[in-house]
Protein backbone atom coordinates (compact mmCIF):
# COMPACT_ATOMS: atom_id res chain seq x y z
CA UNK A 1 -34.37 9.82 0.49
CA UNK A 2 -31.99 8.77 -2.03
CA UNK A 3 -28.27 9.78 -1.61
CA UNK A 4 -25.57 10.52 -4.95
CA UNK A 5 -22.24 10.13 -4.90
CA UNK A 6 -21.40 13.61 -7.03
CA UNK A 7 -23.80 15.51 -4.99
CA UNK A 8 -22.72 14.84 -1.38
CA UNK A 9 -19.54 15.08 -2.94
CA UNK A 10 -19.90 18.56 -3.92
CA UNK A 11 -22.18 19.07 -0.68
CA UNK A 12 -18.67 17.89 1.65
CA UNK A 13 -16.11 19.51 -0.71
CA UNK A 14 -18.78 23.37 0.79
CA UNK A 15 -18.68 22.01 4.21
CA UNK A 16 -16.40 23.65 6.82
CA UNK A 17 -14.79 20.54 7.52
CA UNK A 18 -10.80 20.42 7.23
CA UNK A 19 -8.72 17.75 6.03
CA UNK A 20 -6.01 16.07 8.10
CA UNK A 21 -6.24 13.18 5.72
CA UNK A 22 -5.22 12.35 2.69
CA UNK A 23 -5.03 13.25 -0.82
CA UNK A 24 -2.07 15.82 -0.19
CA UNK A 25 -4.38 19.00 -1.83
CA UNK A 26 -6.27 19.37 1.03
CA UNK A 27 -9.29 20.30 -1.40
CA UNK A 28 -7.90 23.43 -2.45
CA UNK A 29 -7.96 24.43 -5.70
CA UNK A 30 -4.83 24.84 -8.10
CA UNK A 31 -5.22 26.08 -11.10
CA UNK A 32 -6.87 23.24 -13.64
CA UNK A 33 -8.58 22.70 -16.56
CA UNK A 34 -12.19 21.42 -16.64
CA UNK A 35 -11.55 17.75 -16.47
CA UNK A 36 -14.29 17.13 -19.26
CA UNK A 37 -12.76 18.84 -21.26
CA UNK A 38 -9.22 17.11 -21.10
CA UNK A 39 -10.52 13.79 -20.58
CA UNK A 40 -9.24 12.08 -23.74
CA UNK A 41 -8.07 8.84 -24.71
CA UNK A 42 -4.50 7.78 -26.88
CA UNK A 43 -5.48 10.14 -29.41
CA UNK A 44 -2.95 12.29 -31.75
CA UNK A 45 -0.46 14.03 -30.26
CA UNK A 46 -0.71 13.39 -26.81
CA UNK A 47 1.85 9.53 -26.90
CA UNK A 48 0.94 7.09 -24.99
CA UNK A 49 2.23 5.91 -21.59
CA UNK A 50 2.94 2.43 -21.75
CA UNK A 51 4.93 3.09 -25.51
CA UNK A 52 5.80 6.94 -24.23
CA UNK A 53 8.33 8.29 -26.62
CA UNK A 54 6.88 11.61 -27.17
CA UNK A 55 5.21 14.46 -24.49
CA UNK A 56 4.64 11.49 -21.39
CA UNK A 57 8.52 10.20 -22.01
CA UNK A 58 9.24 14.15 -21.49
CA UNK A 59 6.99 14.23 -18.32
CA UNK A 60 8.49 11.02 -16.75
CA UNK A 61 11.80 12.66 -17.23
CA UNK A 62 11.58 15.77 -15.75
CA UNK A 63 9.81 13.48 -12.72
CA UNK A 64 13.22 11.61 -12.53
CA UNK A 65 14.94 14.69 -12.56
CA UNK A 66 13.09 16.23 -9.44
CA UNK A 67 13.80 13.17 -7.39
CA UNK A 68 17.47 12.20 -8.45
CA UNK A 69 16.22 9.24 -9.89
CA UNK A 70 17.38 6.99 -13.07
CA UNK A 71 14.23 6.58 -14.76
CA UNK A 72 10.83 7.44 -13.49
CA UNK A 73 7.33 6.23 -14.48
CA UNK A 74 4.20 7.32 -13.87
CA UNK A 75 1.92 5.48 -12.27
CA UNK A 76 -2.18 5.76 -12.69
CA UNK A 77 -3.41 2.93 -10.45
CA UNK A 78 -1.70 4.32 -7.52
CA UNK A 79 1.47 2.65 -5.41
CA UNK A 80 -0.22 -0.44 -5.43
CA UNK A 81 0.17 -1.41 -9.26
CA UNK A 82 4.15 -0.20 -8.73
CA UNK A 83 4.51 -2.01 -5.91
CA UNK A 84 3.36 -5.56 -7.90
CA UNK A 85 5.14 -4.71 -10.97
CA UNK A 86 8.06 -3.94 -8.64
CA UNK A 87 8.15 -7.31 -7.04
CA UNK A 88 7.29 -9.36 -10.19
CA UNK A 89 10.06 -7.68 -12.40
CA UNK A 90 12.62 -8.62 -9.16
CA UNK A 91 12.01 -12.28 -8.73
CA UNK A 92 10.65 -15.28 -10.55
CA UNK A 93 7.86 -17.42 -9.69
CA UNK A 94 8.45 -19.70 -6.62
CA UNK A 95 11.68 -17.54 -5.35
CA UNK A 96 12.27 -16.53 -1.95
CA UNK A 97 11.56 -13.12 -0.94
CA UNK A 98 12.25 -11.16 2.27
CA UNK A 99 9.68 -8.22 3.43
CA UNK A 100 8.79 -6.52 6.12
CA UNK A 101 6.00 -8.00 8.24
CA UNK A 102 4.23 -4.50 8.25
CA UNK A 103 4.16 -4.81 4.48
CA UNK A 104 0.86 -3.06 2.34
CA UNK A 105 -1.30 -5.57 1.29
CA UNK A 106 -0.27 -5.38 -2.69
CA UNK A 107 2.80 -7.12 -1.50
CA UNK A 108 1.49 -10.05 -0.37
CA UNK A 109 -1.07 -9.65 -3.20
CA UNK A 110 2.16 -9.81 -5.63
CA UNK A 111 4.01 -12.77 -3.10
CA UNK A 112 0.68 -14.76 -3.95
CA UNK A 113 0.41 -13.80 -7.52
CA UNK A 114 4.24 -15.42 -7.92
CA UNK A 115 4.00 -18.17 -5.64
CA UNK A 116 6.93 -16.64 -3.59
CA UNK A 117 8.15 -17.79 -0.54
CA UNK A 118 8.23 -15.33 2.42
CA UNK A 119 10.19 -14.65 5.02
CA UNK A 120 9.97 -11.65 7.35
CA UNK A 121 11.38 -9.11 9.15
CA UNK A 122 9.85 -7.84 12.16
CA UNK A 123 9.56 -4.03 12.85
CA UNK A 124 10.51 -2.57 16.61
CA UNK A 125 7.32 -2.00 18.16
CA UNK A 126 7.93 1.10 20.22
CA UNK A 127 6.25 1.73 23.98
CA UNK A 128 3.45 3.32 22.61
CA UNK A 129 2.66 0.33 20.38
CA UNK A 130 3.35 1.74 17.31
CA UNK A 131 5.12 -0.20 14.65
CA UNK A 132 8.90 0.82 14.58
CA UNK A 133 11.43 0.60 11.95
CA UNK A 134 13.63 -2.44 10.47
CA UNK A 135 17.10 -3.20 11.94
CA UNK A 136 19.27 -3.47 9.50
CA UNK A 137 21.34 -6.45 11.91
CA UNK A 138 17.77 -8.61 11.11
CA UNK A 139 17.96 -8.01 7.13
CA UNK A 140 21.29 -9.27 7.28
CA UNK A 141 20.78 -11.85 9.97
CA UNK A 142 18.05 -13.52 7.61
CA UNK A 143 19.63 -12.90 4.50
CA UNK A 144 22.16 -15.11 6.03
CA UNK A 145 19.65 -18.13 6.95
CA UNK A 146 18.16 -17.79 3.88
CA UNK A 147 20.84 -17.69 1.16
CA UNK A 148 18.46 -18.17 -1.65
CA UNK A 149 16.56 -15.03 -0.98
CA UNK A 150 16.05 -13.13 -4.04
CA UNK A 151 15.06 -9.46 -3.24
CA UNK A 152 13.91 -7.23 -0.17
CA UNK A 153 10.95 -5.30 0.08
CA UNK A 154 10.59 -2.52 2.89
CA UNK A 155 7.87 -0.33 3.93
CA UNK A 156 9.62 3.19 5.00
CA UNK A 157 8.09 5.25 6.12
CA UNK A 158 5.37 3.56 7.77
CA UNK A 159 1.56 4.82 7.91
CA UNK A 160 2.72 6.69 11.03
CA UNK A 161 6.07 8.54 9.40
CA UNK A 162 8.44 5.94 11.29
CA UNK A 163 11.69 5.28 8.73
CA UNK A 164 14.37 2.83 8.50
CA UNK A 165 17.94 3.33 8.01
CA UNK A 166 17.45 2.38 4.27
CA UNK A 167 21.26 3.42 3.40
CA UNK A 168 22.64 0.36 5.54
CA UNK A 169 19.96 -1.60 4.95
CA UNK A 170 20.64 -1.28 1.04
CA UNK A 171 24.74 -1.91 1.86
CA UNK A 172 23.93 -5.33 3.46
CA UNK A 173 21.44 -6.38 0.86
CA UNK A 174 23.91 -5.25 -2.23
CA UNK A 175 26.74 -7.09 -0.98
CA UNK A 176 23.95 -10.31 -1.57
CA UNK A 177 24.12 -8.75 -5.36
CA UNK A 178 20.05 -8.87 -4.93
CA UNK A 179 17.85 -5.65 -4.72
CA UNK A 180 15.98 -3.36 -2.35
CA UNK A 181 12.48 -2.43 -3.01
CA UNK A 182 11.62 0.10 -1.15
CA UNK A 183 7.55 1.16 -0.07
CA UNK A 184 7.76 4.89 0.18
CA UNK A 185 4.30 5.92 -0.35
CA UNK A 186 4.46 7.94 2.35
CA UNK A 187 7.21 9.86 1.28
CA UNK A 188 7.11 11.52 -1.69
CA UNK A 189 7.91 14.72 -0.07
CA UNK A 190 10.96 13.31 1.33
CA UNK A 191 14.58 14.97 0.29
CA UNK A 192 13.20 18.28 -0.44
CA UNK A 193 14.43 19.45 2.99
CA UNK A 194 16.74 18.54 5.68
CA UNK A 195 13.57 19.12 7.75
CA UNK A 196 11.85 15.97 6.45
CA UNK A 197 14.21 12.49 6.17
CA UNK A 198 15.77 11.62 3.32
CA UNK A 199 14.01 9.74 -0.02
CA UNK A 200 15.30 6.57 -0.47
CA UNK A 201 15.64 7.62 -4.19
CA UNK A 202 19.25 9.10 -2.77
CA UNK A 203 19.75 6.58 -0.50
CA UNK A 204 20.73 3.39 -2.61
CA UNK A 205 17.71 1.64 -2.74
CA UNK A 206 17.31 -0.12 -6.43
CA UNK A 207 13.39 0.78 -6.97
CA UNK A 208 11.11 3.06 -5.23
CA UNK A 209 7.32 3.56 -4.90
CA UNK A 210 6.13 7.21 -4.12
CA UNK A 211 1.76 8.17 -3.95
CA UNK A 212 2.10 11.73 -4.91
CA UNK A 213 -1.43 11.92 -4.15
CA UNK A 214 -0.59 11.27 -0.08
CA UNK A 215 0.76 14.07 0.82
CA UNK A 216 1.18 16.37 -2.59
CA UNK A 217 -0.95 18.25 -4.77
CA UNK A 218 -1.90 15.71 -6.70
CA UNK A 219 -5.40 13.42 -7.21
CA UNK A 220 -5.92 10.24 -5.84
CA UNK A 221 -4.38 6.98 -7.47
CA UNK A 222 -1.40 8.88 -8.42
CA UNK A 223 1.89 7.49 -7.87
CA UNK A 224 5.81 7.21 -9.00
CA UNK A 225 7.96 4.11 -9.58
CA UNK A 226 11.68 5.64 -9.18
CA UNK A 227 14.22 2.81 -10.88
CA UNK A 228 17.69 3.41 -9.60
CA UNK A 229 19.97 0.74 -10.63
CA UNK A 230 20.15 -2.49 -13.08
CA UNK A 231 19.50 -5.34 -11.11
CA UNK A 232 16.15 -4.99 -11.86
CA UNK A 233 15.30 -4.54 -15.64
CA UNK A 234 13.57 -1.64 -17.33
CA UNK A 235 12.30 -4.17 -19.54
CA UNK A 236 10.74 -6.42 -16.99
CA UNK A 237 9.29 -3.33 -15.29
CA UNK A 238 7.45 -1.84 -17.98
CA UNK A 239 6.33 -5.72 -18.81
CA UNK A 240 4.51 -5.73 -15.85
CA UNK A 241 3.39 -2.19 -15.73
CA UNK A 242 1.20 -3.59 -18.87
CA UNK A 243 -0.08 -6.30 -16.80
CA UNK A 244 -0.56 -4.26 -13.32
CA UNK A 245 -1.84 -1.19 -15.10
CA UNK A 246 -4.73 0.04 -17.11
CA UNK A 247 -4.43 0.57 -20.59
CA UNK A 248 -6.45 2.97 -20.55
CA UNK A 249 -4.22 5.49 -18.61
CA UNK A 250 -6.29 8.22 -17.24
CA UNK A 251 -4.91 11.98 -18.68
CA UNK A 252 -6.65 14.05 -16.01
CA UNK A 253 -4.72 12.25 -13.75
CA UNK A 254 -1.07 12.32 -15.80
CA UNK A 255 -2.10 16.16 -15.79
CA UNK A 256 -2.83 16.65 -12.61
CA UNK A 257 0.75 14.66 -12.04
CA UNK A 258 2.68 16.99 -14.65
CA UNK A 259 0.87 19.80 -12.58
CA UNK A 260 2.33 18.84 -9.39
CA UNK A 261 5.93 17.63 -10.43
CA UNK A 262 5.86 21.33 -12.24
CA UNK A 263 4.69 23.08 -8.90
CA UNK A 264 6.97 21.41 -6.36
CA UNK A 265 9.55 21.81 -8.92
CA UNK A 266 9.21 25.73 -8.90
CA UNK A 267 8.58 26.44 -5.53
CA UNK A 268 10.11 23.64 -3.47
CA UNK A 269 12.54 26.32 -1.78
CA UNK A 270 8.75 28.32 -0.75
CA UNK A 271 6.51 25.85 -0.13
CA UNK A 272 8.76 23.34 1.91
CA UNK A 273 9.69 26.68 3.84
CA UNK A 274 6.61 27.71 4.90
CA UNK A 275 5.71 24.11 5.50
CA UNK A 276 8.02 24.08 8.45
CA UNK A 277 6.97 26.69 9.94
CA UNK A 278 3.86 25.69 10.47
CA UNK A 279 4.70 22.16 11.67
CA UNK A 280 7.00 24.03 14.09
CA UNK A 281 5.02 25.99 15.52
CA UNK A 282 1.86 23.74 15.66
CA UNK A 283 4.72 21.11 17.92
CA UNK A 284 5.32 24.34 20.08
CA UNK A 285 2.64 25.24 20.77
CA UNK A 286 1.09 21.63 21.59
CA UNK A 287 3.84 21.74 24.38
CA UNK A 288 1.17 23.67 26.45
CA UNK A 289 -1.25 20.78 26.41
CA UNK A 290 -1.01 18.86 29.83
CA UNK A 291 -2.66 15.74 28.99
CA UNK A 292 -2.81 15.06 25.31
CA UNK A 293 0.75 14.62 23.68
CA UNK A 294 1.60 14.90 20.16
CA UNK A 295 4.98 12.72 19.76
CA UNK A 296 8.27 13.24 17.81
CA UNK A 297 11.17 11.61 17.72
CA UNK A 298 13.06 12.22 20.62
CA UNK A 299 10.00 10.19 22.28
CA UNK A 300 11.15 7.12 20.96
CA UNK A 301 14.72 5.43 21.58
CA UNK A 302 17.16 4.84 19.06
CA UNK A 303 16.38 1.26 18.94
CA UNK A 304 12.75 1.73 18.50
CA UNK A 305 13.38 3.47 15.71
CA UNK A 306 15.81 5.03 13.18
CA UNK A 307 13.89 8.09 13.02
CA UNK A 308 10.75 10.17 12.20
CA UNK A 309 8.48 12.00 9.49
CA UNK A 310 7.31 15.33 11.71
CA UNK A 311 4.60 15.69 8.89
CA UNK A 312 3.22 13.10 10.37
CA UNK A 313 0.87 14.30 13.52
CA UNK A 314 0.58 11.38 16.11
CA UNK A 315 -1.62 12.40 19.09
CA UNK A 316 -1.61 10.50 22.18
CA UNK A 317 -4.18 9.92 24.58
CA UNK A 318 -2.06 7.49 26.59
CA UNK A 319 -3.06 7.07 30.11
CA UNK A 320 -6.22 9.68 30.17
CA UNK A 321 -9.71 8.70 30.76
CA UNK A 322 -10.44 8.36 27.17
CA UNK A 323 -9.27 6.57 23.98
CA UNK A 324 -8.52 7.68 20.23
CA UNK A 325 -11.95 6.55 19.66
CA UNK A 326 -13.73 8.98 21.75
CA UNK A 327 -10.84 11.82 20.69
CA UNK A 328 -11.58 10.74 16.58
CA UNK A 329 -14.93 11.26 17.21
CA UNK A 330 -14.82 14.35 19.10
CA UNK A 331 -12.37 15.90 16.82
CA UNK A 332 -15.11 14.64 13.70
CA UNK A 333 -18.71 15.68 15.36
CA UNK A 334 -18.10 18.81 17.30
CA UNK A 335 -14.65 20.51 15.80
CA UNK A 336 -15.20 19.32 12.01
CA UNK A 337 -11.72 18.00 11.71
CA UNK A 338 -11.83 15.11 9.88
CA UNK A 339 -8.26 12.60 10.86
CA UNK A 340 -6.73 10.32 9.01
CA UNK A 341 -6.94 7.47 11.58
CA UNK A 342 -7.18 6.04 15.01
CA UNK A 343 -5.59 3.33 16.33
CA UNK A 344 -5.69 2.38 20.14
CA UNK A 345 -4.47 5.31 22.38
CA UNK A 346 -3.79 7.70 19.08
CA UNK A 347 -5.66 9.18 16.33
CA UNK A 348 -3.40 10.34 13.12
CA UNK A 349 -3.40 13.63 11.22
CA UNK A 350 -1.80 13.86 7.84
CA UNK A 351 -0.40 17.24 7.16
CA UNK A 352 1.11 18.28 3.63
CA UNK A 353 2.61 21.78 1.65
CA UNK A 354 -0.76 22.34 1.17
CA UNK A 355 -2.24 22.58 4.78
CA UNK A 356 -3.13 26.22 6.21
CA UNK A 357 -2.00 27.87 9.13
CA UNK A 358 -6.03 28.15 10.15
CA UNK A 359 -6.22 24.30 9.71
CA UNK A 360 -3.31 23.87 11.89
CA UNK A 361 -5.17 26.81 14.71
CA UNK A 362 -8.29 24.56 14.79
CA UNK A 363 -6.79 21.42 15.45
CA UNK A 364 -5.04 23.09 18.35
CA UNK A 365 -7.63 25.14 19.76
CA UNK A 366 -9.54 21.48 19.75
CA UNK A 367 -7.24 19.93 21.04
CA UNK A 368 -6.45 22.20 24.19
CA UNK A 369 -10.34 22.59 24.41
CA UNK A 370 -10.70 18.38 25.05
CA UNK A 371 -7.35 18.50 26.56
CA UNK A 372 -9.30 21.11 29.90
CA UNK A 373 -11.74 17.82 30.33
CA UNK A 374 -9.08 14.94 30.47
CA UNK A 375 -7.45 13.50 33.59
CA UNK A 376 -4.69 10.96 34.40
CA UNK A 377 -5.85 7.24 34.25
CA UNK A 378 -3.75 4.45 34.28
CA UNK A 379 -3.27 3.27 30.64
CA UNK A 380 -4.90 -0.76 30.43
CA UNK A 381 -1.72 -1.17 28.42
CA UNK A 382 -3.25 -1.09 24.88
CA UNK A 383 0.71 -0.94 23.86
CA UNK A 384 0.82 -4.32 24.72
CA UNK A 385 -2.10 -5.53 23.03
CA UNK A 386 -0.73 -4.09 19.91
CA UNK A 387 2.65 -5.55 20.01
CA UNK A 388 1.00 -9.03 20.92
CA UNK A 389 -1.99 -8.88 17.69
CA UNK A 390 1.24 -8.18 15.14
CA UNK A 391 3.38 -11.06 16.84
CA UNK A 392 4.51 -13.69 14.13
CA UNK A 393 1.87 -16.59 14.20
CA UNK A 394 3.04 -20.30 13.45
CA UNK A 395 3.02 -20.71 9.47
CA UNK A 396 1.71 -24.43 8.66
CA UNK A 397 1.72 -23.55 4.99
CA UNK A 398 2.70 -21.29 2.00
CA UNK A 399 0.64 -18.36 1.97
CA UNK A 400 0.09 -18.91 -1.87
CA UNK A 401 -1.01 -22.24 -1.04
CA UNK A 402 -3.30 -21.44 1.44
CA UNK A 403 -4.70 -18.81 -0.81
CA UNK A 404 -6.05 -21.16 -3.19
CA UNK A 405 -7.39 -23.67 -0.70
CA UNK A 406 -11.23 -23.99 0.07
CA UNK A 407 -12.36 -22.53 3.35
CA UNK A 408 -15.27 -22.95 6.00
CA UNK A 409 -16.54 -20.31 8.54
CA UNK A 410 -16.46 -21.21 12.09
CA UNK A 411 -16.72 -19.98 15.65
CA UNK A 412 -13.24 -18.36 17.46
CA UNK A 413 -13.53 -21.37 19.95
CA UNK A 414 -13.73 -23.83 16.75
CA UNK A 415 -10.88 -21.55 14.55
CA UNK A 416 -8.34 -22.24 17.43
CA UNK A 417 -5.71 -24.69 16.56
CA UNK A 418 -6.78 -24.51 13.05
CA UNK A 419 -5.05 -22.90 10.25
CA UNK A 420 -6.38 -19.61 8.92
CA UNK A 421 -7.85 -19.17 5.27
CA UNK A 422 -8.43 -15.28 6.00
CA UNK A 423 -6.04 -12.09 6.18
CA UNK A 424 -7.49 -10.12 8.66
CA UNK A 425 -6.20 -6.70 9.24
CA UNK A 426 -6.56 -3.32 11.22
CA UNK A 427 -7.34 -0.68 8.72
CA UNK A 428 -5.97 1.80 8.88
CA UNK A 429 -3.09 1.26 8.04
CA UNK A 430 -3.85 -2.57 6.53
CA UNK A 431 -1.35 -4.58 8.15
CA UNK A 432 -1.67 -7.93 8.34
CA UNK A 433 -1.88 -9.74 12.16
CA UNK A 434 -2.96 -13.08 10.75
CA UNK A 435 -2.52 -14.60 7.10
CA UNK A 436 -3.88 -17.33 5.47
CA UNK A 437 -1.74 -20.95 6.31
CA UNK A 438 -1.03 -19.52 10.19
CA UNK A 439 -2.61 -21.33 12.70
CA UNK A 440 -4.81 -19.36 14.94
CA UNK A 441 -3.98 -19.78 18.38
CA UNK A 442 -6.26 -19.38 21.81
CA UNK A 443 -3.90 -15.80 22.55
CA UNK A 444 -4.98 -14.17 19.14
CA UNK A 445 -8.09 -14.94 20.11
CA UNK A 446 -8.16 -13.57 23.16
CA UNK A 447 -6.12 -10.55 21.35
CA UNK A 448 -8.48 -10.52 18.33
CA UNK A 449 -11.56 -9.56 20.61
CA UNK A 450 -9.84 -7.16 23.08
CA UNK A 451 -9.14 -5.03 19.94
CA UNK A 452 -12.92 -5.62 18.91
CA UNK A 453 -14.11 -4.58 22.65
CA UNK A 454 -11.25 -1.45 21.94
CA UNK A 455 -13.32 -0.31 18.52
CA UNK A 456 -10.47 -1.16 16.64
CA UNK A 457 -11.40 -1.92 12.81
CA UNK A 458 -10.83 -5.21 11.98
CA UNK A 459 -11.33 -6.09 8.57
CA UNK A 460 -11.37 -9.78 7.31
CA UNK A 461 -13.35 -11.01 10.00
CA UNK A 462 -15.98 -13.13 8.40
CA UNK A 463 -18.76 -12.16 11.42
CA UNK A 464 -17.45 -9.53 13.66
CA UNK A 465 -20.83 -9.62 15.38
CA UNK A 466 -21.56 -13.24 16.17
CA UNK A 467 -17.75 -14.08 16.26
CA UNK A 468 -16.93 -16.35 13.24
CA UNK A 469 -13.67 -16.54 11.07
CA UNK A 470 -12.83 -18.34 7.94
CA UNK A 471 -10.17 -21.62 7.92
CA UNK A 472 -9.11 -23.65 5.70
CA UNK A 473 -10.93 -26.95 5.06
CA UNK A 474 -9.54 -30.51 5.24
């Protein structure tokens, strides 16, 4: 039987099964016109967002007024096409450029695209192997090595809600007179309340990237670019905002934007409010479980990280006789609760103003049902594994090089010693542990298929199955 898109779609959209995931909306409904009917194109009237002088310039202004933020634009081809235009406005082709290794993909997309040279800065990994935040000793450490350096990218907070101290961060790399970019895709709900960390908007960074659709009322692809300070150009931004972004700007989705800045805008004080109270009490009463943990920040050291987004819900199944796997699925098949991720020993829930105390009861009342079954096992230190995938790998050449150079597929015994023509990824969240021009060594390997035996989704594999990668050919 044939299956359509639209109608298991709409079949889904009936079902009883609740969101932890993004878009922010959690599929309930806000008040919105029928999106036939407003589906339009640059007609009369209604100005037109690359040239906005008119009811879009008003829109991107009250945007930049919400967040504190010099000038705002509105983004239709979500964080990604900000996050290019970003990085192309800040350097020119064949600069050096300093990011975070646990960068989104668009940035290496836009390091390639501008034949930039990249260094990196490692993230903390913390005991439970989850990616940490950036010291800001290491940005200033390699800002010193590499002189030339001409901007810094950062990705705070991460997939799972860990932040950097972005204020310090931005006071090393402004005494370089060169600017911070920050990732903050994750964080548009950030500054609203001294219950969630602060945007980086407020915190010096020169240009910001916000997905309104993560964890707001707002559709998917939506996104902000915040522009805070001159040494990047408004002119060079909006250049590549043409290039990045469709010219054919989609209005349901600039509504549904003007909708949401309007909404949060109005009811902030409410909504963020009642937002807490539900986290709080969800974390209080997850205290009962014996085996499962959900974690916070006072389970990490300061030096693991700076600190912690609580709307982000990691649950551990550390040293118990099962793994996130067998806890995503569980969760999925029997409870109908459908998570944003799993990764190792945790499975990730994203929770936004939208979410409902009865969402909140079910994923409890799962979780203290599975949590009756588990028992202690010793962990087979997955942590490890983690922090060992992401280590830095040997770079033999450019990455834009290596991007352009023809490749062959061979078997892991054959790919060792030779230098990779592949990214390859776990997804979520789509961090890199191997880029084209490293050399793939016989311990990522050995890494690369304990993670496969895990479940772990690898992506850029050329043959998961029969074990076969892509290098480059000489």
């Amino acid at each position: 039987m044939e299956e359509y898109l639209d109608k298991k779609l709409e079949q889904y959209g009936n079902s009883d099964y609740y969101p932890f995931h993004m878009p922010g909306h959690k599929r309930r409904n806000l008040p919105f016109p029928n999106p036939y009917k407003i589906d339009i194109t640059e007609i009369e009237g209604f100005d037109n967002l690359h040239h906005s002088n008119d009811i879009l310039a008003e829109a991107q202004k009250r945007a930049a007024k919400l967040y504190g933020s010099k000038k705002t634009y509105y983004l239709v081809n979500g964080s990604t096409c900000g996050i290019l235009s970003a990085i192309s406005a800040a350097v020119k082709k064949g600069d050096r450029i300093l990011i975070a290794r646990n960068s989104h993909q668009s940035v290496y997309h836009a390091a390639y695209l501008n034949a930039l040279f990249m260094v990196y800065l490692n993230p903390t990994v913390a005991f439970q192997g989850i990616q940490g935040s950036i010291h800001p000793e290491d940005v200033d450490a390699a800002l010193k090595e590499y002189p030339d350096i001409k901007a810094v990218v950062i990705t705070s907070p991460t997939y799972d809600g860990i932040v950097s101290d972005i204020a310090e961060i931005g006071n090393i790399v402004h005494k370089k007179g060169i600017p911070l970019i920050v990732d903050e895709a994750h964080g548009a709900h950030f500054g609203f309340s001294e219950y969630f960390p602060q945007t980086s908007v407020r915190l010096g960074a020169d240009v910001v990237i916000q997905s309104l659709h993560k964890q707001f009322p707002c559709f998917t692809q939506t996104a902000l670019l915040h522009l805070n300070s001159d040494l990047i150009k408004e002119k060079e931004i909006e250049k590549y905002l043409r290039i990045y972004e469709t010219s054919s700007p989609s209005y349901i989705l600039m509504a549904s934007m003007e909708q949401c800045i309007r909404f949060v805008g109005e009811k902030k004080e409410q909504l963020f409010s009642e937002y807490e109270k539900k986290l709080d009490n969800f974390y209080q009463c997850a205290e009962k479980l014996h085996n499962i943990k959900i974690l916070q920040e006072q389970d990490f050291s300061e030096k693991e990280i700076f600190g912690k987004d609580p709307s982000k819900l990691i649950i551990s199944v550390k040293n118990t006789n099962i793994c996130s796997r067998d806890l995503y699925e569980s969760l999925l098949s029997k409870y109908h609760l459908q998570m944003e991720m799993e990764s190792g020993f945790y499975v990730l829930g994203m929770t936004s103003i939208m979410d409902e105390d009865n969402g909140f009861l079910r994923l409890f009342n799962a979780l203290e049902d599975i949590d009756k079954c588990l028992f202690y096992k010793k962990d087979i230190n997955t942590a490890n594994l983690i922090k060992e995938i992401y280590r830095l790998k040997k770079k033999e050449m450019e990455f834009f090089t290596a991007m352009d150079k023809d490749t062959v597929c061979v078997s892991f015994e054959e790919a060792v010693g030779k230098i990779s023509g592949t990214t390859v990824f776990l997804y979520p969240p789509g961090i890199p542990v191997l880029l084209p021009g490293e050399v793939i060594s016989k311990d990522f390997i050995i890494n690369l298929r304990e993670c496969i035996k895990l479940g772990q989704n690898l992506c850029g594999i050329a043959d998961i199955i029969n074990e076969k990668i892509d290098v480059i050919r000489f």
